[in-house]
Each structure stands twice: as structure tokens, then as C-alpha cells.
N, C-alpha and C. Protein backbone atom coordinates (compact mmCIF):
# COMPACT_ATOMS: atom_id res chain seq x y z
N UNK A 1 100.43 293.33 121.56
CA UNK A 1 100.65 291.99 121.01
C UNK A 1 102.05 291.91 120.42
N UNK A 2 103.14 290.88 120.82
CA UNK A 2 104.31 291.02 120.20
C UNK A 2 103.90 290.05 119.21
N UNK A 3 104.58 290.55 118.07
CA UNK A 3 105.18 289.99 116.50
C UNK A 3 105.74 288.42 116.98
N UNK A 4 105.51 287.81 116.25
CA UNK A 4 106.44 286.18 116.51
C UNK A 4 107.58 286.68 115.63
N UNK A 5 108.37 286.10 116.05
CA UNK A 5 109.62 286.21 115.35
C UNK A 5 110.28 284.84 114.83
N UNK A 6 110.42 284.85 113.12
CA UNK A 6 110.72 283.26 112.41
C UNK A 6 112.30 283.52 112.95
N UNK A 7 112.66 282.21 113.75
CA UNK A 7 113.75 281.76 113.88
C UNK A 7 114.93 281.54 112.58
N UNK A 8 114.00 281.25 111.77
CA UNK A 8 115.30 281.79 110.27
C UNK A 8 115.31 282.83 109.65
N UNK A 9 115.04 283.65 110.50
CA UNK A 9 114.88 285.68 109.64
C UNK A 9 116.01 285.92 110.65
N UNK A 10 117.26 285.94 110.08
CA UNK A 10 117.96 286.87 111.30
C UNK A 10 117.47 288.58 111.52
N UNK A 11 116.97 288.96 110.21
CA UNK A 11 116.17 290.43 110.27
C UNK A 11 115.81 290.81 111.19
N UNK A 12 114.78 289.68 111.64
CA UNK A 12 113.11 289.95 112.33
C UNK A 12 113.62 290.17 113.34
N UNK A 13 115.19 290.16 114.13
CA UNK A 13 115.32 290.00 115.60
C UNK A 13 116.07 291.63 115.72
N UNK A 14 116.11 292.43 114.47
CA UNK A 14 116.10 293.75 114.64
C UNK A 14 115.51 294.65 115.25
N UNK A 15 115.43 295.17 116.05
CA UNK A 15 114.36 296.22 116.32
C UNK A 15 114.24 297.21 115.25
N UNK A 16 112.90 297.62 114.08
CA UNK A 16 113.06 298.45 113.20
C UNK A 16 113.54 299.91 113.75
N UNK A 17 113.23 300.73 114.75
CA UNK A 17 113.78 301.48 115.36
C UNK A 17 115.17 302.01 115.64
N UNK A 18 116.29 300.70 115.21
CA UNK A 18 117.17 300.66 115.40
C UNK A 18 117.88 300.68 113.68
N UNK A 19 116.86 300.94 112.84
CA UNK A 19 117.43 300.67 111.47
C UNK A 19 117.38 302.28 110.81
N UNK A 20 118.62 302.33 110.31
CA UNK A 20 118.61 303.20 109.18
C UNK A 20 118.27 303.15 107.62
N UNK A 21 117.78 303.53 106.83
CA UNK A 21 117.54 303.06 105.71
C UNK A 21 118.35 303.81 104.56
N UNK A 22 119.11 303.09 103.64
CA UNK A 22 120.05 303.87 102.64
C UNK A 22 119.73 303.41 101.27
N UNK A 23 119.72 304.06 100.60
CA UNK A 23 119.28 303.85 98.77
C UNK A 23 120.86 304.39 98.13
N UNK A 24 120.43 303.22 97.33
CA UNK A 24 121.70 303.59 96.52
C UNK A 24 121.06 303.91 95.22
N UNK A 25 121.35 304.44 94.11
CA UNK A 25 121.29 304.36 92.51
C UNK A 25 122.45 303.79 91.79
N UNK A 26 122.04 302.75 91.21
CA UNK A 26 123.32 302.36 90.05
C UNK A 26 123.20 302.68 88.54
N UNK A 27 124.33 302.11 87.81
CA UNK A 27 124.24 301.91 86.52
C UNK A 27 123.40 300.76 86.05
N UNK A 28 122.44 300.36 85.45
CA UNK A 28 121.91 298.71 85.42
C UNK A 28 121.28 298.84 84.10
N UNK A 29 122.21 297.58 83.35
CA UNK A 29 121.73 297.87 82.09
C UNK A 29 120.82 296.19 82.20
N UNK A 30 119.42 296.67 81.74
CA UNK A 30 118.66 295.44 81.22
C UNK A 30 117.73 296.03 80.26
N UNK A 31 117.07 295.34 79.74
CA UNK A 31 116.21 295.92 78.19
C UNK A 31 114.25 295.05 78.50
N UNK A 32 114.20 296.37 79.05
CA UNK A 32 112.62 295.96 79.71
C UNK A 32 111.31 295.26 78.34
N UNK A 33 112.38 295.77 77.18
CA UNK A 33 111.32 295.74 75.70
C UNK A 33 111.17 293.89 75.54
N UNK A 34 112.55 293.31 76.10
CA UNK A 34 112.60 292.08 75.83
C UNK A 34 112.20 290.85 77.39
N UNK A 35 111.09 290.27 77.10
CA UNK A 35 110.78 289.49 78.21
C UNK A 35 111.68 288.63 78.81
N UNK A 36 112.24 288.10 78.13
CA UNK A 36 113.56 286.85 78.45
C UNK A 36 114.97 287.63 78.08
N UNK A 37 114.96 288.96 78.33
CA UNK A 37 116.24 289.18 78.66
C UNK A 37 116.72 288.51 79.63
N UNK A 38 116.44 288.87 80.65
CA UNK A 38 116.97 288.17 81.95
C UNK A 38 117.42 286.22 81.29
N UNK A 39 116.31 285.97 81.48
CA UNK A 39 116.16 284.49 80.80
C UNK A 39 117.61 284.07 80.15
N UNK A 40 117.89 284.98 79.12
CA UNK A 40 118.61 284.40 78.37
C UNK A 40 120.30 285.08 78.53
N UNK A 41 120.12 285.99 79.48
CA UNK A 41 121.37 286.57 80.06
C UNK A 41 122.04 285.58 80.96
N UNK A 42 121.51 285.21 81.81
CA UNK A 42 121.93 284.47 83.24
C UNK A 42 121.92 282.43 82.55
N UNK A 43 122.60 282.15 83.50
CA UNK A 43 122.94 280.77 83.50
C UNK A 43 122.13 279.74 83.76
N UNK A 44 121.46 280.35 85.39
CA UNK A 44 120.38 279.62 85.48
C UNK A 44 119.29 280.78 86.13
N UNK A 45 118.07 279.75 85.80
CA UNK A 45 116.88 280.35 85.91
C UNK A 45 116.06 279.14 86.48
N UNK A 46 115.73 279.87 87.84
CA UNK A 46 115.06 278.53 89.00
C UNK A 46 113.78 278.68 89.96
N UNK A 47 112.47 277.86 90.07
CA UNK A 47 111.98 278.58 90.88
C UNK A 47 112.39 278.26 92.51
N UNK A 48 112.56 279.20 93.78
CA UNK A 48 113.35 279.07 94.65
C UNK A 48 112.32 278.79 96.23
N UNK A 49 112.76 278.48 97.05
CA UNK A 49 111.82 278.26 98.05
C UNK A 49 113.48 279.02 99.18
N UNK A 50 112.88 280.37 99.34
CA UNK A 50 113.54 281.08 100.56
C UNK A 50 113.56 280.44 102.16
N UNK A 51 114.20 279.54 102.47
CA UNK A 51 114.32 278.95 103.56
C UNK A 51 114.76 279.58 104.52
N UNK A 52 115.77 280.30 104.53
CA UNK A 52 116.52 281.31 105.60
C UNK A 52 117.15 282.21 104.81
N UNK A 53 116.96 283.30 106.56
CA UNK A 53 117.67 284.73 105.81
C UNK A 53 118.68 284.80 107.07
N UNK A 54 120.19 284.18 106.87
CA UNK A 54 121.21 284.28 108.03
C UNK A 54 121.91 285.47 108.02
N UNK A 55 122.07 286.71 107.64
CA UNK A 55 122.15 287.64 108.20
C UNK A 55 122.73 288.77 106.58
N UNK A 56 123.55 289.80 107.12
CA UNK A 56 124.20 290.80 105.72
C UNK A 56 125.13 290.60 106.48
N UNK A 57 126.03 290.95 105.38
CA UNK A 57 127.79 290.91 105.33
C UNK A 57 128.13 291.99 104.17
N UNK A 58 129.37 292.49 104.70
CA UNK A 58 130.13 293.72 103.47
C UNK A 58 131.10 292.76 102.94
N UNK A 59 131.48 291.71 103.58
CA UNK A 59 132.79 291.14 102.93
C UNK A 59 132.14 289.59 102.16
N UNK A 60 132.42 289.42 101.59
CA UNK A 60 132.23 288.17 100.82
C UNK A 60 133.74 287.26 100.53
N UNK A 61 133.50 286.06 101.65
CA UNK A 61 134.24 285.25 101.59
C UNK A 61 134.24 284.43 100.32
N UNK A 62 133.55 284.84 99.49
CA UNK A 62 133.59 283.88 98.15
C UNK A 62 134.57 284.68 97.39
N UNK A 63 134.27 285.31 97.35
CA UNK A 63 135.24 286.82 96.04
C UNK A 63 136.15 287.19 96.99
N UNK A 64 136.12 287.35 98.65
CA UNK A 64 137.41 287.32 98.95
C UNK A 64 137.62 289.04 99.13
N UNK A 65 136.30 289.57 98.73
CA UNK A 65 136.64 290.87 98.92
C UNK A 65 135.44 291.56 99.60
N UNK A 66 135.61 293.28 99.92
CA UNK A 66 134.49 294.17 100.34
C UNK A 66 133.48 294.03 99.43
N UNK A 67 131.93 294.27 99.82
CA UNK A 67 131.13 294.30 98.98
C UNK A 67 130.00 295.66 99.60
N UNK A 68 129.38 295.72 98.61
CA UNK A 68 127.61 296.41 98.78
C UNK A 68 126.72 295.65 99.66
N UNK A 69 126.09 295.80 101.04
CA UNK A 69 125.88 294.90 101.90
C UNK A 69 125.14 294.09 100.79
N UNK A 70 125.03 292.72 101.30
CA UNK A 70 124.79 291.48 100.66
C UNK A 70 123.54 291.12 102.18
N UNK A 71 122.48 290.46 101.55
CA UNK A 71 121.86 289.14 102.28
C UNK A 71 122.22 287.86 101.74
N UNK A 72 122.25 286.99 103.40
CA UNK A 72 122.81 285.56 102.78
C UNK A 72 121.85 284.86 103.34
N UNK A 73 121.74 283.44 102.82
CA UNK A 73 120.72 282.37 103.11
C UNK A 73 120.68 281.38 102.67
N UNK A 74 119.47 280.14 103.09
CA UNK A 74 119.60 279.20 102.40
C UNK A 74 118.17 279.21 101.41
N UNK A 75 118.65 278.48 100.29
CA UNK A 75 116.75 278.34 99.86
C UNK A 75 117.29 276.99 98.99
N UNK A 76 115.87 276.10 98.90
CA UNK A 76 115.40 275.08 98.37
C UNK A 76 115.29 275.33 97.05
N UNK A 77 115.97 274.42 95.86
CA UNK A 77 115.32 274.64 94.43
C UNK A 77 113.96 273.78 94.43
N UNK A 78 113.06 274.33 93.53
CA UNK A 78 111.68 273.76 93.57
C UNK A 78 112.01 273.11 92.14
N UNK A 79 112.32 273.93 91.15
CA UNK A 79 112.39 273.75 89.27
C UNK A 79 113.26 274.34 88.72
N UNK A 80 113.72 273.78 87.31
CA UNK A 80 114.43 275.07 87.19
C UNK A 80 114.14 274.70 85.51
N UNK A 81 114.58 275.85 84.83
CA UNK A 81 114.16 276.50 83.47
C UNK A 81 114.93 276.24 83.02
N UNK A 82 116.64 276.65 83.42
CA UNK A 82 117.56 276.92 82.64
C UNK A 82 118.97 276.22 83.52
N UNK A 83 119.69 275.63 83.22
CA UNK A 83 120.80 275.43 83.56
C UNK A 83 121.19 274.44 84.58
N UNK A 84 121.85 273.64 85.02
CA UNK A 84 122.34 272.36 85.57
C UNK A 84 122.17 272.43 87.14
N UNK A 85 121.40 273.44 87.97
CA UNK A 85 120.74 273.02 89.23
C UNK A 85 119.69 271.69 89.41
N UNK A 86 119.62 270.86 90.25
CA UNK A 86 118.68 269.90 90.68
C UNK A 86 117.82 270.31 91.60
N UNK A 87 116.31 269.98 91.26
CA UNK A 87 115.44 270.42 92.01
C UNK A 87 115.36 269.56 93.49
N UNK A 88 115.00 270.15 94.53
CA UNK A 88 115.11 269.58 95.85
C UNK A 88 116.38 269.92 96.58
N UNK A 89 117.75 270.08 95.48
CA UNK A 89 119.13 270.62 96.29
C UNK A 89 118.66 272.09 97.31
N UNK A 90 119.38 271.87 98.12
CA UNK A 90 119.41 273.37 99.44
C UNK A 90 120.92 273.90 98.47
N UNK A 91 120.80 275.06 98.69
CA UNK A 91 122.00 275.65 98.51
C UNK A 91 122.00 277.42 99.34
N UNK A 92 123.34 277.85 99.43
CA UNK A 92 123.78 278.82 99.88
C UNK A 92 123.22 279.91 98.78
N UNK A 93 122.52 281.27 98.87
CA UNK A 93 122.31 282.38 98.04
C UNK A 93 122.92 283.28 98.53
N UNK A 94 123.08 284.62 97.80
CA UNK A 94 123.18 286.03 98.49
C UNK A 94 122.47 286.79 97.43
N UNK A 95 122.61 287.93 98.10
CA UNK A 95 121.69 289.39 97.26
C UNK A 95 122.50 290.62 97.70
N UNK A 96 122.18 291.09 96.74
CA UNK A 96 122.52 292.64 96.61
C UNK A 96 121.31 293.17 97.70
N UNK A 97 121.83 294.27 98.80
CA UNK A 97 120.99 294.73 99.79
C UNK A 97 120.82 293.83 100.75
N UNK A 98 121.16 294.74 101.99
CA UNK A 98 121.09 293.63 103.27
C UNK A 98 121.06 295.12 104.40
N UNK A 99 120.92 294.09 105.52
CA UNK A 99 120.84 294.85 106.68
C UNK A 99 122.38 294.56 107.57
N UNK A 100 123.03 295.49 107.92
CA UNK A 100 124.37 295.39 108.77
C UNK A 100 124.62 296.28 109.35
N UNK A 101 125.43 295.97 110.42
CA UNK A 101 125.69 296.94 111.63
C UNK A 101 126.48 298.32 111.13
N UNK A 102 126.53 299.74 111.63
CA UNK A 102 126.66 300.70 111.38
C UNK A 102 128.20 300.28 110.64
N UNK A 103 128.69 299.93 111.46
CA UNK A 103 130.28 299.96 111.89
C UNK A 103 130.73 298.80 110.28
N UNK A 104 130.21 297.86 109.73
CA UNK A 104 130.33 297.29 108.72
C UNK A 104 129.78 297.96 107.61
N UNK A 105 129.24 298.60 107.46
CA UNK A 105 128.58 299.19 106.68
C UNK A 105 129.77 300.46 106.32
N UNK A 106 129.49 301.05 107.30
CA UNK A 106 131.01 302.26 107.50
C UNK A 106 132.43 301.58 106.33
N UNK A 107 132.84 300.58 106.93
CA UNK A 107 133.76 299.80 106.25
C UNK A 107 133.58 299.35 105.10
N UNK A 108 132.03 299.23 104.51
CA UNK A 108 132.22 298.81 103.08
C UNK A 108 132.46 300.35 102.43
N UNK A 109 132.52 301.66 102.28
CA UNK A 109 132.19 302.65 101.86
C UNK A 109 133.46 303.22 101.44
N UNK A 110 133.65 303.75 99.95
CA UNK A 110 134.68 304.27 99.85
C UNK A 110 134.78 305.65 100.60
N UNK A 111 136.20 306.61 100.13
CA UNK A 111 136.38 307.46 100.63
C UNK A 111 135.61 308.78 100.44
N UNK A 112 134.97 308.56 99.60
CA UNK A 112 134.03 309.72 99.08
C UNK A 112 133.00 309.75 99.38
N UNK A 113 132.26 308.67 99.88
CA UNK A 113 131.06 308.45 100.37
C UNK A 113 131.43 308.76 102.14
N UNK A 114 131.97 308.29 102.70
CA UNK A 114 132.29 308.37 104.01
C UNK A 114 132.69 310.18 104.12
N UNK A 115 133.37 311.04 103.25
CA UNK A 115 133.41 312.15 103.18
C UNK A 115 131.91 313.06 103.38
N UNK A 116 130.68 312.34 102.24
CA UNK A 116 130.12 312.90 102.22
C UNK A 116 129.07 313.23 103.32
N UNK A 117 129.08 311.42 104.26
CA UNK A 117 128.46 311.33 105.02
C UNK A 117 128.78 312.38 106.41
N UNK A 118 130.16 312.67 106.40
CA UNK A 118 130.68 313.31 107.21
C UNK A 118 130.39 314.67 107.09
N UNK A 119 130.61 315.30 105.90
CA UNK A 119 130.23 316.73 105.62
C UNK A 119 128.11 317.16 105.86
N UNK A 120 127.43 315.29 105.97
CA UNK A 120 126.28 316.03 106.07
C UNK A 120 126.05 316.18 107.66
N UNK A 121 127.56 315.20 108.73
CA UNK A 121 127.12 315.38 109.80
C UNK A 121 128.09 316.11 110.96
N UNK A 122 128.41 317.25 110.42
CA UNK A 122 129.29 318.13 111.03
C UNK A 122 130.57 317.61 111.29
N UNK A 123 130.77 316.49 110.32
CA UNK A 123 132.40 315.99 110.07
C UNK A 123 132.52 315.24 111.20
N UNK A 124 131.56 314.43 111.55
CA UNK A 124 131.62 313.06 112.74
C UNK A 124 130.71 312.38 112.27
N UNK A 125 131.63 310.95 112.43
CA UNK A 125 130.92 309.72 112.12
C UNK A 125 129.23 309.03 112.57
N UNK A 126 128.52 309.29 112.39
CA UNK A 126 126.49 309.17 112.95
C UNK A 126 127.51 308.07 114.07
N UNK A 127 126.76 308.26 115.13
CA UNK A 127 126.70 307.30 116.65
C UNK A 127 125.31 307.05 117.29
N UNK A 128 124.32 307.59 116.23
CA UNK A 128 123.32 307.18 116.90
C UNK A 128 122.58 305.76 116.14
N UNK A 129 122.72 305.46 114.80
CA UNK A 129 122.48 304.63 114.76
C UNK A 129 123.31 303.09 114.63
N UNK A 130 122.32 302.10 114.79
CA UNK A 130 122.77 300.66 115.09
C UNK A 130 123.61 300.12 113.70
N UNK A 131 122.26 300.13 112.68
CA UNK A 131 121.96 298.70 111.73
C UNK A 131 121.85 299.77 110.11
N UNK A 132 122.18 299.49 109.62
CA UNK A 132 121.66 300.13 108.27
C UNK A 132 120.94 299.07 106.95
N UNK A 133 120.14 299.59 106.61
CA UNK A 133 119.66 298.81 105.87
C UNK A 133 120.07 299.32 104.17
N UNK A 134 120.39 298.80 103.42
CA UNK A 134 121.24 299.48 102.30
C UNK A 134 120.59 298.70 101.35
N UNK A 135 119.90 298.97 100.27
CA UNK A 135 119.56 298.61 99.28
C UNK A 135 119.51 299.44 98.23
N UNK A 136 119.50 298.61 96.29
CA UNK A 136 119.31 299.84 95.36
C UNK A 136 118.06 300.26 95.61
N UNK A 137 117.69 301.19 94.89
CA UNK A 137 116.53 301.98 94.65
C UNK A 137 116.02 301.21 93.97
N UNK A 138 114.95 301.08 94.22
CA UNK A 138 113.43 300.65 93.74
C UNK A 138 113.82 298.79 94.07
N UNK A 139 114.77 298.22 94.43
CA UNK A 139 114.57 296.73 94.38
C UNK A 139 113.60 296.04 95.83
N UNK A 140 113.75 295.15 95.90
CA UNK A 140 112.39 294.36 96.69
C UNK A 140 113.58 294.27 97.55
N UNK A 141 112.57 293.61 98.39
CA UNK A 141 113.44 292.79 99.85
C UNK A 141 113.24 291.57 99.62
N UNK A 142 114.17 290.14 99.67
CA UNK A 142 113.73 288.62 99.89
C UNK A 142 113.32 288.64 101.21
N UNK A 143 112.32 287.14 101.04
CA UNK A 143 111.56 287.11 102.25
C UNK A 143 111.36 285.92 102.32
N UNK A 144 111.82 285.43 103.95
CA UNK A 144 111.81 284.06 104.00
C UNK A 144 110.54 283.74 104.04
N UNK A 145 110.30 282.34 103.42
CA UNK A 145 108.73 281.28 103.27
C UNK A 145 107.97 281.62 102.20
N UNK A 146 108.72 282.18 100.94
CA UNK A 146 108.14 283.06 100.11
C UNK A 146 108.81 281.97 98.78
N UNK A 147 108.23 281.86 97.84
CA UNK A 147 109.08 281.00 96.40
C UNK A 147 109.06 282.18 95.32
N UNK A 148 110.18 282.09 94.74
CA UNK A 148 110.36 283.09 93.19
C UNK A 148 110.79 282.43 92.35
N UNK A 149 110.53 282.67 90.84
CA UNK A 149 111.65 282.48 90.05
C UNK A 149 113.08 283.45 90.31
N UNK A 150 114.12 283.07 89.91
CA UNK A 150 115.16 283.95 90.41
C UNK A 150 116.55 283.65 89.16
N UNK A 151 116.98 284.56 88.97
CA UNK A 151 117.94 284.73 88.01
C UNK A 151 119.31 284.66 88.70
N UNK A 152 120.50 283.49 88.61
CA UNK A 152 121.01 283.01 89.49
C UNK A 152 122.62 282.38 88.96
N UNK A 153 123.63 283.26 89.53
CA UNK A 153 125.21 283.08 88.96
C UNK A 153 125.61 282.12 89.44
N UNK A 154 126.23 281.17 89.49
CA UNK A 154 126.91 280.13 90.68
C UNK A 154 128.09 280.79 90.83
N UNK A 155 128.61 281.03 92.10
CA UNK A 155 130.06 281.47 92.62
C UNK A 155 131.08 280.39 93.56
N UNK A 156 131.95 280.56 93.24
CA UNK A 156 133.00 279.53 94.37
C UNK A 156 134.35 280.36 94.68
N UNK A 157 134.72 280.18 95.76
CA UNK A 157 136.28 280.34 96.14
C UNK A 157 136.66 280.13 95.34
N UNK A 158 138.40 280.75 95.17
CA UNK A 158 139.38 280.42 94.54
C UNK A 158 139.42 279.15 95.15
N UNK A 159 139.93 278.38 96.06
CA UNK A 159 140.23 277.28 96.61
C UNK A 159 138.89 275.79 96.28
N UNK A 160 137.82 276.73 95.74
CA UNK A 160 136.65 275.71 96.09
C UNK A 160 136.01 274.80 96.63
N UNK A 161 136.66 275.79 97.77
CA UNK A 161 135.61 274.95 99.37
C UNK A 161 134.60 275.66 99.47
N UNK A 162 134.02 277.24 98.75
CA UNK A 162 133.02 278.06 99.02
C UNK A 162 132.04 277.86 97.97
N UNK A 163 130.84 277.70 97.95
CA UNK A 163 129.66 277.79 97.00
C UNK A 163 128.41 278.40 97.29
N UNK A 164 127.83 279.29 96.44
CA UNK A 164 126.70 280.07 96.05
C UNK A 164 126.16 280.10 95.14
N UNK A 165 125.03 280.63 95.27
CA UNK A 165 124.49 281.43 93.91
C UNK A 165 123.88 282.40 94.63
N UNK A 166 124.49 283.73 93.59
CA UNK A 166 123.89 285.31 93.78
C UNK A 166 123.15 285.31 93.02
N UNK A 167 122.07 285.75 93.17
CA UNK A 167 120.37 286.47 92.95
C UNK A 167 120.72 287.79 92.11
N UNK A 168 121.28 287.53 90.68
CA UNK A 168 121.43 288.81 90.36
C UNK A 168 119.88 289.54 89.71
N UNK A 169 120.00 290.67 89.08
CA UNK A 169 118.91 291.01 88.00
C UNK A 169 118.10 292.41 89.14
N UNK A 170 118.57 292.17 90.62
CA UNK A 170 117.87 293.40 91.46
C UNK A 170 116.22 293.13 91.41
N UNK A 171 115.41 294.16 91.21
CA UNK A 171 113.76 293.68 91.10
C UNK A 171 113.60 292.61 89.95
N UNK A 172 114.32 292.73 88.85
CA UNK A 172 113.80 291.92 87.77
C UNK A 172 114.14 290.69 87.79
N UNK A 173 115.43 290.33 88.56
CA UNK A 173 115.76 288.96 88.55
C UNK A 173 115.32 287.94 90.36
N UNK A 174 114.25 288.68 90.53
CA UNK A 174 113.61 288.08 91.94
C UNK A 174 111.86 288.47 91.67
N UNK A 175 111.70 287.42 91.40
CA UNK A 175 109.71 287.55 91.03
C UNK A 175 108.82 286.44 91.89
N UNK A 176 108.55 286.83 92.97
CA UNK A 176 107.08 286.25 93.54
C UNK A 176 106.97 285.06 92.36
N UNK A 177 106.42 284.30 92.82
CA UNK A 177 105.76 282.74 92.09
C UNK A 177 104.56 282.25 93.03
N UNK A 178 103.26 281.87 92.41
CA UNK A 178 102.35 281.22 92.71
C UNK A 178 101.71 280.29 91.99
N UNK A 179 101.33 278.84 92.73
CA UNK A 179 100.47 278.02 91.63
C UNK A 179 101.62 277.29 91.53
N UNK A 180 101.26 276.34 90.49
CA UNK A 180 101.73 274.98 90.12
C UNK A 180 102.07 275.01 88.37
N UNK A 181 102.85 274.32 88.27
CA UNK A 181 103.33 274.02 86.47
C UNK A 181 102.91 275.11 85.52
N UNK A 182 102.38 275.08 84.56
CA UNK A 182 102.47 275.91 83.99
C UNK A 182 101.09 277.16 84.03
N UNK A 183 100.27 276.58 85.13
CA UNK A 183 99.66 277.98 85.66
C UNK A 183 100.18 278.45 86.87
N UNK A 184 101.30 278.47 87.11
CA UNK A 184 101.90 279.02 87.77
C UNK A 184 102.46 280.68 87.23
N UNK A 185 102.27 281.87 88.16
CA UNK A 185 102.10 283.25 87.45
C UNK A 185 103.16 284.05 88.71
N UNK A 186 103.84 285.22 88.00
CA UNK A 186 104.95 285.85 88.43
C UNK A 186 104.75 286.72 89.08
N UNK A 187 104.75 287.84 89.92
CA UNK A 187 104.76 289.24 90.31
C UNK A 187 105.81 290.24 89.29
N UNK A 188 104.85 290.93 88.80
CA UNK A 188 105.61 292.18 88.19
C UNK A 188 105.80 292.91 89.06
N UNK A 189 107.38 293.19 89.37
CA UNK A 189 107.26 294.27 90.68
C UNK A 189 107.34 295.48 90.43
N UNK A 190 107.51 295.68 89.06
CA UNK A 190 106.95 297.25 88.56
C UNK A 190 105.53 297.74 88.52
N UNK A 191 105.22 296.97 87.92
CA UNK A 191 103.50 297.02 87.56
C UNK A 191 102.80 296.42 89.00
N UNK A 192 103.20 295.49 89.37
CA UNK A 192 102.56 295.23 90.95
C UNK A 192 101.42 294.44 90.24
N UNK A 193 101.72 293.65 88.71
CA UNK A 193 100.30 292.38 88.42
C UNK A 193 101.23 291.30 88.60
N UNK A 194 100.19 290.13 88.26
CA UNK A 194 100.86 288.79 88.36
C UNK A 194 100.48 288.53 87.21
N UNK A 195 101.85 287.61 86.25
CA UNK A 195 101.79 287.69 85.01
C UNK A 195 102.15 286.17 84.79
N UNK A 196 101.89 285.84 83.74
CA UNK A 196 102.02 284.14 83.48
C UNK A 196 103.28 284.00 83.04
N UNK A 197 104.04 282.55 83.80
CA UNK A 197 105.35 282.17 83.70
C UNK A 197 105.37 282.07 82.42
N UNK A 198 104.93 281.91 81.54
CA UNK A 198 105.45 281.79 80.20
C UNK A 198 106.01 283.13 79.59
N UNK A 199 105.34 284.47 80.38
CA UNK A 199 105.94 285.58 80.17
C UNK A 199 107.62 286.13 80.41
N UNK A 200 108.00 285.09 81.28
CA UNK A 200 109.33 285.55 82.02
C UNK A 200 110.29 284.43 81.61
N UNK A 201 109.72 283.00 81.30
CA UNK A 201 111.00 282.18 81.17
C UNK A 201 110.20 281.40 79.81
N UNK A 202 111.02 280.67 79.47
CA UNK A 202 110.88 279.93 78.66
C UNK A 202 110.46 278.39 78.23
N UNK A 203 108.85 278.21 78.28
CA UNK A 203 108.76 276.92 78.70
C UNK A 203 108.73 275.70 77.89
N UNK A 204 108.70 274.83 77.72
CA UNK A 204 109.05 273.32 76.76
C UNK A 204 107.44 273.30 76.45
């Protein structure tokens, strides 16, 4: 039986076979003791309707520079908690972790990493695989047709013809949402419960 494949997952048209999988570890400072850290760190706080996932990129034409592969897309605002988004606007997102071709991936990597990769493979560049999939450790994957609350920077070009918002916060600032108004309840993606929005944002 083949898989259908959603025409707005550029993912899904991967063959997994063809994917490598890479973990990174960072520095990430957030304070798990306080519920509305996030909340009250970030600008805005929205719940999101994942419309499309158009592909990963190392370079980010917004910043103009190399990056940590990124996913990009569109998603629908449904609500928002915190800050001057309108609900119903489409807008452009990205994320930390994405899927990209060997050869871009290669290119986002400093020299020490590309060293190391080399020293684990007899000092030649891997040719066997395609696609790499690069994400931090322990964060989720977005998934198109799926709604979250989401913890959310607005970015623009220098020139400001470019606009986004990055999905910062990694697992904590991307939470599953189900239900309606205020019984509407979150995914803890540590704990793996669903917890009531009043736990994560701040409601009137």
C-alpha cells in the first residue's frame, strides 16, 4: 500500500531511506520551574494552524546569512495571547531543524565539524548519503495539519521586503493544541500529558 503523500509536506516526497539523521546539543537557557517563562520571554505567543512545510534551507535570506538547517512554511494564525499578530493572517515561519541535501548541509558546517566528520570517515567526505535530517536533541518535528501554541520572533530583511516569524523555544516553544477557548489543552512534550492552556500562557 503506498503512503499518500500531502502535497504541502515537501518532507513526505523524501524517501526515508535516503535520510540521515543528525543531533545536535546546544547551550539553551530556559527555567522549566517557571510556566510562562516562555510566555513572557518572547513577543508573541499564538495558537498556529501548520499549513505547509516548503522545504530546509542552511542560508536564510532574512539574516542574510548561513544557518543550522531551518524548516520553512506557511501557517495560519488561529489566536493569539500575546503581541500584535491578527488572527486569520497566513504568514511565512521557520524552525530550528530541517531536512537538506547532503551537499547544503556540508556547507552550513564549520571547520571543525566537517574535520570531525572526516576523521570518522577515513578523511572523505560520506557519498552515500542524500538528505540529512539535523535537529537539536530531544526537540519535536512540525507537522503539517497539526495547530500549536508557538512562541514566535518576527524577522525582516535589512531592506524589508522579507518577513517571518521563527518558532523559537525548540520543544518548549512548539506545543500540540486541542479543543476550543479556554478548554483548549497543550502537549507536554516532556512529560508526553496534555495540560490546560492556562498552564502555558496567560489568559484574560
Amino acid at each position: 500500500m503506498t503512503a499518500s503523500i500531502k502535497p504541502n509536506d515537501a518532507y513526505a516526497n523524501i524517501p526515508l531511506d535516503q535520510i540521515q539523521e543528525a543531533g545536535s546539543d546546544i547551550d539553551f537557557l530556559w527555567d522549566p520551574r517557571d510556566p510562562f517563562y516562555g510566555y513572557n520571554k518572547y513577543p508573541i505567543v499564538a495558537r498556529v494552524y501548520i499549513e505547509s512545510i516548503d522545504g530546509g534551507r542552511t542560508f536564510s535570506p532574512v539574516s542574510n546569512q548561513s544557518v543550522f538547517p531551518q524548516t520553512v512554511g506557511k501557517m495560519t494564525i488561529r489566536e493569539v495571547y500575546r503581541g500584535d499578530l491578527k488572527p486569520g493572517a497566513q504568514v511565512t515561519y521557520s524552525r530550528v531543524g530541517g531536512t537538506v541535501t547532503y551537499d547544503d548541509y556540508w556547507s552550513s558546517l564549520n571547520q571543525a565539524q566537517k574535520d570531525k566528520i572526516l576523521g570518522l570517515n577515513h578523511g572523505e567526505k560520506p557519498s552515500d548519503t542524500k538528505y540529512v535530517q539535523a535537529k537539536i536533541t530531544d526537540d519535536i518535528d512540525v507537522e503539517v495539519g497539526k495547530e500549536y501554541i508557538a512562541l514566535l520572533l518576527p524577522q525582516s530583511s535589512s531592506d524589508g521586503k522579507l518577513h517571518e516569524y521563527f518558532i523559537t523555544g525548540y520543544q518548549y516553544g512548539l506545543r500540540e493544541a486541542k479543543g476550543s477557548g479556554n478548554a483548549t489543552t497543550v502537549l507536554n512534550n516532556e512529560m508526553h500529558t496534555w495540560e490546560s492552556l492556562g498552564s502555558f500562557v496567560k489568559l484574560p
